[in-house]
PDB file of N, CA and C in Angstrom:
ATOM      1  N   UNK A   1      -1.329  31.118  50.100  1.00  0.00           N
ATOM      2  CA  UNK A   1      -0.178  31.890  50.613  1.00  0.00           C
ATOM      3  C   UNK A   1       0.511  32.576  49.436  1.00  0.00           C
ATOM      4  N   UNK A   2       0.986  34.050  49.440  1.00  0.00           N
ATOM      5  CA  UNK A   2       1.356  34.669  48.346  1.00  0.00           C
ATOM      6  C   UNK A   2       2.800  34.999  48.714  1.00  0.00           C
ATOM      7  N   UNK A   3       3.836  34.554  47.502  1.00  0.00           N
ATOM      8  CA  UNK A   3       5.195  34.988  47.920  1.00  0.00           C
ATOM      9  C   UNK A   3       5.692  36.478  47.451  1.00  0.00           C
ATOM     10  N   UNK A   4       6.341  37.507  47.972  1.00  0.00           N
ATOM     11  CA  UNK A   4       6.729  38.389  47.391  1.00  0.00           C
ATOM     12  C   UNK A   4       7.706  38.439  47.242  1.00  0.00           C
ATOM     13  N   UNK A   5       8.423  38.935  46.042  1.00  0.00           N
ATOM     14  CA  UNK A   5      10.042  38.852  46.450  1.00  0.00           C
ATOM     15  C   UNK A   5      10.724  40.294  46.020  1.00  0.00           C
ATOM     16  N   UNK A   6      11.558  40.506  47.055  1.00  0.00           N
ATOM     17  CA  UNK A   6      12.035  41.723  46.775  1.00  0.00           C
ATOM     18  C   UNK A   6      13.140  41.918  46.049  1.00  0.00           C
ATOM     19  N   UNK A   7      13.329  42.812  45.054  1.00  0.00           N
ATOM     20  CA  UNK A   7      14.640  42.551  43.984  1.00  0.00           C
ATOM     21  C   UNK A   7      15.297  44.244  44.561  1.00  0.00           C
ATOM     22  N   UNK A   8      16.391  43.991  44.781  1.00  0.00           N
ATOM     23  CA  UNK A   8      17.339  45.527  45.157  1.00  0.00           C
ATOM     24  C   UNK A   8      18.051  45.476  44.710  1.00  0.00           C
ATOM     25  N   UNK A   9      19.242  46.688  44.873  1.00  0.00           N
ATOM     26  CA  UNK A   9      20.438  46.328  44.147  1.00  0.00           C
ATOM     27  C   UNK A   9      21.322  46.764  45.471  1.00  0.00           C
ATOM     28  N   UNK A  10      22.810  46.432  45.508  1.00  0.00           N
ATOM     29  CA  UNK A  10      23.619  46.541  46.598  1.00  0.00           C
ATOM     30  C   UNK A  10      23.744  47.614  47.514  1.00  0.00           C
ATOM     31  N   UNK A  11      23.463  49.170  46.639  1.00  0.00           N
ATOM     32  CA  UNK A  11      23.394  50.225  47.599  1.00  0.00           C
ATOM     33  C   UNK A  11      22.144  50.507  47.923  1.00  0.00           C
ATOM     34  N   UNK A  12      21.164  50.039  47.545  1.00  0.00           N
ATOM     35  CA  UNK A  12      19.876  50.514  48.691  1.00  0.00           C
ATOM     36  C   UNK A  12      20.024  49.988  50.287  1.00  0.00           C
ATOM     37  N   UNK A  13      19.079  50.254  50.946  1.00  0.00           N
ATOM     38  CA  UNK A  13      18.664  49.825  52.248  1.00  0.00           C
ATOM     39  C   UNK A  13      18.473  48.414  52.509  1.00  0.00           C
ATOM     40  N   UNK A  14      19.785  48.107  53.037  1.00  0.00           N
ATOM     41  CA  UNK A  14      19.113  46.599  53.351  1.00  0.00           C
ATOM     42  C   UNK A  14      18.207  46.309  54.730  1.00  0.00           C
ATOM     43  N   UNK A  15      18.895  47.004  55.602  1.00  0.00           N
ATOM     44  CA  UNK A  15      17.760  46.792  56.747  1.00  0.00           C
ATOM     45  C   UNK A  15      16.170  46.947  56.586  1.00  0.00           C
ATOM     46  N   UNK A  16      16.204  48.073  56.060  1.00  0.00           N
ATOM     47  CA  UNK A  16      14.773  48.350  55.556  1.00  0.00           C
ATOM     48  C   UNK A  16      13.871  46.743  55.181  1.00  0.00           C
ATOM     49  N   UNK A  17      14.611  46.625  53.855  1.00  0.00           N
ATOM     50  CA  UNK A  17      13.964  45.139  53.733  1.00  0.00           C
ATOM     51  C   UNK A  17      13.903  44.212  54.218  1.00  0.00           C
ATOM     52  N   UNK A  18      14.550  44.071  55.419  1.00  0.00           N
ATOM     53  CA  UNK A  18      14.880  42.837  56.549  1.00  0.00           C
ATOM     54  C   UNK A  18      13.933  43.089  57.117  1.00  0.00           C
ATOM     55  N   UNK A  19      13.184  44.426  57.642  1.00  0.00           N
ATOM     56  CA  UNK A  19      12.397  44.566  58.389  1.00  0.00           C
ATOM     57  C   UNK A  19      11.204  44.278  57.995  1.00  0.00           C
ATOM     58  N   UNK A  20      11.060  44.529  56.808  1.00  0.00           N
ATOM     59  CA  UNK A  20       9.609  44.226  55.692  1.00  0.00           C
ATOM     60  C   UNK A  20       9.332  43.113  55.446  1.00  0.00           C
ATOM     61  N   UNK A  21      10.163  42.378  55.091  1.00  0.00           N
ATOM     62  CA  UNK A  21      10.129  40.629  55.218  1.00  0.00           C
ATOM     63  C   UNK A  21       9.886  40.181  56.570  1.00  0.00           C
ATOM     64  N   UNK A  22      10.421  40.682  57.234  1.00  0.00           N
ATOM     65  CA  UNK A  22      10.129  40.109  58.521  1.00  0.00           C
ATOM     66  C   UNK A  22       8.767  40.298  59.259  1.00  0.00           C
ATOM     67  N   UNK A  23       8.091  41.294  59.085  1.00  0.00           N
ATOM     68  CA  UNK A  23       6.993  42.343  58.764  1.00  0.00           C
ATOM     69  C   UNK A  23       6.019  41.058  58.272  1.00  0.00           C
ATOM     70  N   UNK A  24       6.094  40.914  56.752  1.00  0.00           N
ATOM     71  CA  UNK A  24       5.368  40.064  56.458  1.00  0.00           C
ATOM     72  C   UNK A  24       5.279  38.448  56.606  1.00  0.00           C
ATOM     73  N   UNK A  25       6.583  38.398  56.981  1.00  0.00           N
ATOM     74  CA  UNK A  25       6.757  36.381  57.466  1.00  0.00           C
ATOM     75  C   UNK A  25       5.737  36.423  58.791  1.00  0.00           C
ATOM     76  N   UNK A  26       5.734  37.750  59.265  1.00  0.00           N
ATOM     77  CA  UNK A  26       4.952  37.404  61.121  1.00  0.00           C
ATOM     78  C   UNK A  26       3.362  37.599  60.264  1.00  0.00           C
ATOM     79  N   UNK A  27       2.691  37.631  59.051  1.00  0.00           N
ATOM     80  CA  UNK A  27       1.131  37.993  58.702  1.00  0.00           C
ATOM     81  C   UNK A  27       1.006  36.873  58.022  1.00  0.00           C
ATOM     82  N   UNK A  28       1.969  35.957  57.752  1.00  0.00           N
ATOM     83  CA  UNK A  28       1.618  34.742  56.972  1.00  0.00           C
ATOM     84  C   UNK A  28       1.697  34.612  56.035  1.00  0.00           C
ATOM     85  N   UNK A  29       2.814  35.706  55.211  1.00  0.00           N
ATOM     86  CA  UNK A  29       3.169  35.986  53.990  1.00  0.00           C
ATOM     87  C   UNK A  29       4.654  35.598  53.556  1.00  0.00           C
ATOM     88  N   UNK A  30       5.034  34.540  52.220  1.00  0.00           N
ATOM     89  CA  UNK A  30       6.304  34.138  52.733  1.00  0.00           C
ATOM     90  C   UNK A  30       7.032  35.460  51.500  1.00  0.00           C
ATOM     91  N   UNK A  31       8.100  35.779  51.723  1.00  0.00           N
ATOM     92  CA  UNK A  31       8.934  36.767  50.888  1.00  0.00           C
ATOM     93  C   UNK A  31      10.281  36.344  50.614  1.00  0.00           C
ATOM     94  N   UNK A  32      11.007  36.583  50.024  1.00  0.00           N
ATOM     95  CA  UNK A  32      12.782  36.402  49.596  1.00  0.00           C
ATOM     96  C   UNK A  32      13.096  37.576  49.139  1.00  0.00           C
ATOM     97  N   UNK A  33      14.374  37.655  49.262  1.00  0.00           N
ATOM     98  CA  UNK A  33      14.849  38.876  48.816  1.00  0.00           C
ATOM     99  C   UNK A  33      16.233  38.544  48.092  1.00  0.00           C
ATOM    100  N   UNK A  34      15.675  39.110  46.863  1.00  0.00           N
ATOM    101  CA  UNK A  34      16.959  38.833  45.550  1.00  0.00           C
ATOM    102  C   UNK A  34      17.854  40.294  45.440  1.00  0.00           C
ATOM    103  N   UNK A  35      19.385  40.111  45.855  1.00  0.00           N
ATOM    104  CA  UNK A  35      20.384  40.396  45.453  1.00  0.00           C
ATOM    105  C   UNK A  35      20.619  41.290  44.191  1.00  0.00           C
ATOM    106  N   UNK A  36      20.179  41.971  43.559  1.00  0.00           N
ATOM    107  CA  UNK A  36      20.487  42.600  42.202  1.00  0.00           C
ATOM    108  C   UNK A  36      21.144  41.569  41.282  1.00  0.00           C
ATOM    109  N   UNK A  37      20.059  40.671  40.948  1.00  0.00           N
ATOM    110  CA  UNK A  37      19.938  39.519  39.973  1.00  0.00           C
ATOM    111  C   UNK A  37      20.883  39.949  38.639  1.00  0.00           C
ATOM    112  N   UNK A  38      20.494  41.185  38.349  1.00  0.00           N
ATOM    113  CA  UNK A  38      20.757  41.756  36.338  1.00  0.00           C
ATOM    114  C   UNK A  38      22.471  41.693  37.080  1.00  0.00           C
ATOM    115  N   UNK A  39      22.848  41.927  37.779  1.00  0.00           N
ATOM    116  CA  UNK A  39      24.449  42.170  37.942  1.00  0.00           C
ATOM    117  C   UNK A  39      25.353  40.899  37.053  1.00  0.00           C
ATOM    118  N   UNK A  40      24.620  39.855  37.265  1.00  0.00           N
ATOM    119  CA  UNK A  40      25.242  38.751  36.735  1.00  0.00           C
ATOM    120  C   UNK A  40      25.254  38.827  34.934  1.00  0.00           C
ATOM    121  N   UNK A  41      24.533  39.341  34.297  1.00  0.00           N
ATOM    122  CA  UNK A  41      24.476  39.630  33.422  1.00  0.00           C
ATOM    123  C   UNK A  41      25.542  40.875  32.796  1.00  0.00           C
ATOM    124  N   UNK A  42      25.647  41.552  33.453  1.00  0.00           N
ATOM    125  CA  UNK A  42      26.624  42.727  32.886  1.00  0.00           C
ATOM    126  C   UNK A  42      28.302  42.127  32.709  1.00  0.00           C
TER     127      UNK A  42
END
């Protein structure tokens, strides 16, 4: 099983990626989706 994880930042599309994850959780693919991680850093 391969995980993908999606990294965005706050103003892109979030639905988009809800749909894509969801997309791939129904093919047997597990995914997460990270928050614009580097923010914590600045």
């Amino acid at each position: 099983m391969s995980k993908i994880i999606f990294v965005q930042r706050e103003s892109e599309d979030r639905l988009g990626v809800m749909i894509l994850s969801s997309y791939l959780k129904s093919k047997g693919c597990d995914s997460e989706i990270v928050i614009d991680p580097y923010k914590k850093i600045k």
